[in-house]
C-alpha atoms as a PDB file:
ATOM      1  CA  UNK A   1     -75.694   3.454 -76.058  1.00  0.00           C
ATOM      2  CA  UNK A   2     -72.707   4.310 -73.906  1.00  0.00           C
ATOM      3  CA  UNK A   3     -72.979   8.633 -73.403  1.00  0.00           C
ATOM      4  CA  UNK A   4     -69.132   9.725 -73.097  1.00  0.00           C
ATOM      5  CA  UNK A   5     -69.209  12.808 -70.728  1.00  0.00           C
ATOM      6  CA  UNK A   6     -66.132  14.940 -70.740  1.00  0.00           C
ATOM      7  CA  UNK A   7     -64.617  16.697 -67.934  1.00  0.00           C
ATOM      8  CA  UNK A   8     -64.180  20.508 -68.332  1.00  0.00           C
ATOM      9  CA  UNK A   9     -60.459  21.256 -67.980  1.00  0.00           C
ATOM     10  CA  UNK A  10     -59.430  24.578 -68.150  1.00  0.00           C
ATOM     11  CA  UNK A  11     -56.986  25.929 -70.667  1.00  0.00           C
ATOM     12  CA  UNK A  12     -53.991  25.693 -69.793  1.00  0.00           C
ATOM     13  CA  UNK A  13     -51.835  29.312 -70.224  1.00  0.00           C
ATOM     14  CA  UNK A  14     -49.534  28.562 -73.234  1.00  0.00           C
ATOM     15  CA  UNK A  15     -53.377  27.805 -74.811  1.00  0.00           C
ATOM     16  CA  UNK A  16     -54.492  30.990 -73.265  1.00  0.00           C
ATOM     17  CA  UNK A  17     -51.855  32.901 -75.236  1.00  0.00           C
ATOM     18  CA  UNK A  18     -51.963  30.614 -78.558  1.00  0.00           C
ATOM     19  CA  UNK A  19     -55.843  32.099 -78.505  1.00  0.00           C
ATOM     20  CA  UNK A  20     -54.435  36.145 -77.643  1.00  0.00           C
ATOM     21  CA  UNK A  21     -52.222  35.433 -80.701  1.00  0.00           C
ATOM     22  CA  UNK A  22     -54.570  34.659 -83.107  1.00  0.00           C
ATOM     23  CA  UNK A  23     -56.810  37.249 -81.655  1.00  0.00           C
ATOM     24  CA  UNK A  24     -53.987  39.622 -82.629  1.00  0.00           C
ATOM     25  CA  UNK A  25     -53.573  38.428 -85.753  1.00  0.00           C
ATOM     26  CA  UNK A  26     -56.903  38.847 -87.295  1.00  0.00           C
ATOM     27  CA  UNK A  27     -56.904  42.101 -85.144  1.00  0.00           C
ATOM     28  CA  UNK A  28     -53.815  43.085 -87.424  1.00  0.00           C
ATOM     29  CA  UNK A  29     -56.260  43.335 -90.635  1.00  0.00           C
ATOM     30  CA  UNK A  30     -53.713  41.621 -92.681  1.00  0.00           C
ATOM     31  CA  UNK A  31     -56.514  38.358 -92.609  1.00  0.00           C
ATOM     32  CA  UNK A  32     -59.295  40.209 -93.196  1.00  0.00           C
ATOM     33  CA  UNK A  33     -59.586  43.997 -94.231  1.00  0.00           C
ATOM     34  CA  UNK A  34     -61.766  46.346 -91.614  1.00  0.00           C
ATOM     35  CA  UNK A  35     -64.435  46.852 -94.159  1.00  0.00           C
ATOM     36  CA  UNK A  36     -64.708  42.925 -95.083  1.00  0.00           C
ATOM     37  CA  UNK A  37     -64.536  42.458 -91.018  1.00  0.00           C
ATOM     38  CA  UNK A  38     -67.119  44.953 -89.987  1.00  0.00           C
ATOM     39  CA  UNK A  39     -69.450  43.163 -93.012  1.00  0.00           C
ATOM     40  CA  UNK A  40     -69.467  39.761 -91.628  1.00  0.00           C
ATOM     41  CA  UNK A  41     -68.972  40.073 -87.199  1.00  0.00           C
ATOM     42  CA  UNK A  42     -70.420  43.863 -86.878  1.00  0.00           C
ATOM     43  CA  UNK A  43     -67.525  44.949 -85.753  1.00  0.00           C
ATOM     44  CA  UNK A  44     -64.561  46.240 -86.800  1.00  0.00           C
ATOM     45  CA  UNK A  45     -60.125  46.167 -85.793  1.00  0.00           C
ATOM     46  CA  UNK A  46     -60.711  48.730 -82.918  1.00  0.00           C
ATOM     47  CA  UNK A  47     -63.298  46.479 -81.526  1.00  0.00           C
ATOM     48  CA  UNK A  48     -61.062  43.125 -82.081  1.00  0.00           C
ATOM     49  CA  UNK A  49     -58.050  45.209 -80.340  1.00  0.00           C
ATOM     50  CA  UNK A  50     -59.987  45.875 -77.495  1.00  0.00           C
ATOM     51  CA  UNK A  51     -60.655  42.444 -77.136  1.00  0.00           C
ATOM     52  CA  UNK A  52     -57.459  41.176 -77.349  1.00  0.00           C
ATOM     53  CA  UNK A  53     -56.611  43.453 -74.461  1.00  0.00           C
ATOM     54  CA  UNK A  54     -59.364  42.082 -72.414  1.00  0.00           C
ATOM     55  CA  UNK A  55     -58.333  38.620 -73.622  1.00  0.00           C
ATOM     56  CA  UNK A  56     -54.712  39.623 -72.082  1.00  0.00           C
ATOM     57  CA  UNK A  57     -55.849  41.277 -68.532  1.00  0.00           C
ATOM     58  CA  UNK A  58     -58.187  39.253 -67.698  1.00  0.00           C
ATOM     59  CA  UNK A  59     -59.180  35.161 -67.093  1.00  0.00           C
ATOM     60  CA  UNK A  60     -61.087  33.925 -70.230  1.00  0.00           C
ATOM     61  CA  UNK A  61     -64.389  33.111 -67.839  1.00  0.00           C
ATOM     62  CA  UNK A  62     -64.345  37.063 -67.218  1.00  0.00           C
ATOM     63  CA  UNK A  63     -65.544  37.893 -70.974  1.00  0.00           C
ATOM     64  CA  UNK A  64     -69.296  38.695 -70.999  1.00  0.00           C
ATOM     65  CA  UNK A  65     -71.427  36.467 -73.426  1.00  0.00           C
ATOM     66  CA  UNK A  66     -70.974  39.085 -76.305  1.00  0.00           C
ATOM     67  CA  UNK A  67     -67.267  38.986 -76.261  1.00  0.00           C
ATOM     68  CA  UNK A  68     -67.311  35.067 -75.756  1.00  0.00           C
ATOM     69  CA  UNK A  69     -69.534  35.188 -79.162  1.00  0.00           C
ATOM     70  CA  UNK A  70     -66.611  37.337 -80.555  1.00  0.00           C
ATOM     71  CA  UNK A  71     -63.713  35.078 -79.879  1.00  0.00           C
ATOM     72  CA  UNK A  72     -65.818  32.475 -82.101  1.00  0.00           C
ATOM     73  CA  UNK A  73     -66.734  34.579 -84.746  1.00  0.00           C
ATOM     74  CA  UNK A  74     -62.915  35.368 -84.929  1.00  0.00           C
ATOM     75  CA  UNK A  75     -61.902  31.926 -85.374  1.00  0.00           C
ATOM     76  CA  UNK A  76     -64.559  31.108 -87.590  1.00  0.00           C
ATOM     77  CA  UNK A  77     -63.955  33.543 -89.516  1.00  0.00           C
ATOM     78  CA  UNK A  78     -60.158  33.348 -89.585  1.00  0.00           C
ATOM     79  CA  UNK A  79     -60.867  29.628 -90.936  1.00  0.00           C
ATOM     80  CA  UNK A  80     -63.385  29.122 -92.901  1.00  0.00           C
ATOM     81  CA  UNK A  81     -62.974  32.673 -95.193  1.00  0.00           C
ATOM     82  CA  UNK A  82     -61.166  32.402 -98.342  1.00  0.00           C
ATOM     83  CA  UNK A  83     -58.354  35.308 -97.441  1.00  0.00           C
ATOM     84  CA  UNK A  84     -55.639  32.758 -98.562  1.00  0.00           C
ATOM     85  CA  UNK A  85     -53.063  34.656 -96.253  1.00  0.00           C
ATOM     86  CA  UNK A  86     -52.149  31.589 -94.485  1.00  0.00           C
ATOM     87  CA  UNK A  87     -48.162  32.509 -95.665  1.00  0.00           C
ATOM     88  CA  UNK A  88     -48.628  34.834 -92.482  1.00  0.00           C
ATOM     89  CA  UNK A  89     -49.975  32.800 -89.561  1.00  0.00           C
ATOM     90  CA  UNK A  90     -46.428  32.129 -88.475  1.00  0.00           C
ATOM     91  CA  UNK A  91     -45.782  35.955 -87.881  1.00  0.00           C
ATOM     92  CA  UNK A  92     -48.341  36.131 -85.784  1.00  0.00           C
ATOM     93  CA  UNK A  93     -49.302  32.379 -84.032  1.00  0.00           C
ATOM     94  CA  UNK A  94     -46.790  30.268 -82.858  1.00  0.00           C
ATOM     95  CA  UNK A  95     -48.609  27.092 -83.533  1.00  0.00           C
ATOM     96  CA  UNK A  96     -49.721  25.337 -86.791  1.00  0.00           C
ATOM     97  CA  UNK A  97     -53.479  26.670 -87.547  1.00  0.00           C
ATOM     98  CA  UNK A  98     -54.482  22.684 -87.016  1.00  0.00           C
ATOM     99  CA  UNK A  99     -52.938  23.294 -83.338  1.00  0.00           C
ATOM    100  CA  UNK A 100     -54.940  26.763 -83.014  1.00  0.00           C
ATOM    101  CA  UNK A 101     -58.090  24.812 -83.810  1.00  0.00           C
ATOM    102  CA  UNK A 102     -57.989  22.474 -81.293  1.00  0.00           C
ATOM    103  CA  UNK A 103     -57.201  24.638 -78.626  1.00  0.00           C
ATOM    104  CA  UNK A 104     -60.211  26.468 -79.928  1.00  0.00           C
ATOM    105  CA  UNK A 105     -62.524  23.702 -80.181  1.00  0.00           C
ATOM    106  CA  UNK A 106     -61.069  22.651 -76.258  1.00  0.00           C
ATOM    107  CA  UNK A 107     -62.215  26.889 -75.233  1.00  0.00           C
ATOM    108  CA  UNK A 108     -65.349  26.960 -77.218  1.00  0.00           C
ATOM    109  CA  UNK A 109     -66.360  23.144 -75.315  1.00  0.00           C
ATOM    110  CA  UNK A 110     -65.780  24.914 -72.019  1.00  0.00           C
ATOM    111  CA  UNK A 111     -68.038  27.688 -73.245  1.00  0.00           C
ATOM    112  CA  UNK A 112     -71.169  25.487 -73.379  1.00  0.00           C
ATOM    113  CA  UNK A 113     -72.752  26.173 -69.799  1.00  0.00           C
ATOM    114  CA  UNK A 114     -73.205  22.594 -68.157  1.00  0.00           C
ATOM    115  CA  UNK A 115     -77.238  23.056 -68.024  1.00  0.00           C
ATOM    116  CA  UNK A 116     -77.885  22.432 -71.686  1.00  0.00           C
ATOM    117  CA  UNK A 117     -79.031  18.821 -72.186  1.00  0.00           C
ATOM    118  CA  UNK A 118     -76.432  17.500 -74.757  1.00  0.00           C
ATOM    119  CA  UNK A 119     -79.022  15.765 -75.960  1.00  0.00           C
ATOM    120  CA  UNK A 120     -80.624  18.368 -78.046  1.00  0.00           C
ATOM    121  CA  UNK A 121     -77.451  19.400 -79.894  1.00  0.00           C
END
């Protein structure tokens, strides 16, 4: 069987900000309430704000692993929970949400340090 290996690009910066956006957006609470947001990451729209500013100041590869895990949780759930508020994304993320994932899939591959054998995924 033919292994495919992918080279780790970087993102580029108009995916850098499509990723602060939707950081913003679910930092806005109009996604997800505080309550409902500090039930299912642990944290709450204080903590997502701070990380949006981080996300802003700083190069991606600068986040500590927490935050990194944060990012994720935000995008999953931004899309797989039911909030049905997708007449908003626009106001907030300049891309489709289809876009957003992709650029988020691209971010979370470069996540994945290079010593864990594919293998056992």
């Amino acid at each position: 069987m033919t292994q495919i290996i992918m080279a780790k690009v970087d993102l580029t910066i108009p995916e850098q900000q499509v990723i602060g956006e939707v950081l913003r957006a679910f930092a806005s609470g109009r996604f997800v309430s505080n309550d409902l947001m500090h039930t299912l990451l642990g944290y709450g729209i204080r903590d997502i704000q701070k990380l949006c500013h981080l996300w802003g100041e700083s190069h991606w590869s600068e986040l500590d692993d927490e935050q990194i895990w944060l990012v994720g949780a935000v995008f999953d759930t931004l899309f797989a929970y039911p909030h049905d508020r997708w007449a908003l994304w626009y106001r907030y993320v300049h891309v489709s949400p289809r876009n957003a994932e992709r650029i988020f899939d691209k971010w979370n591959y470069l996540t994945v340090s290079d010593d864990v054998d594919q293998n056992d995924c």
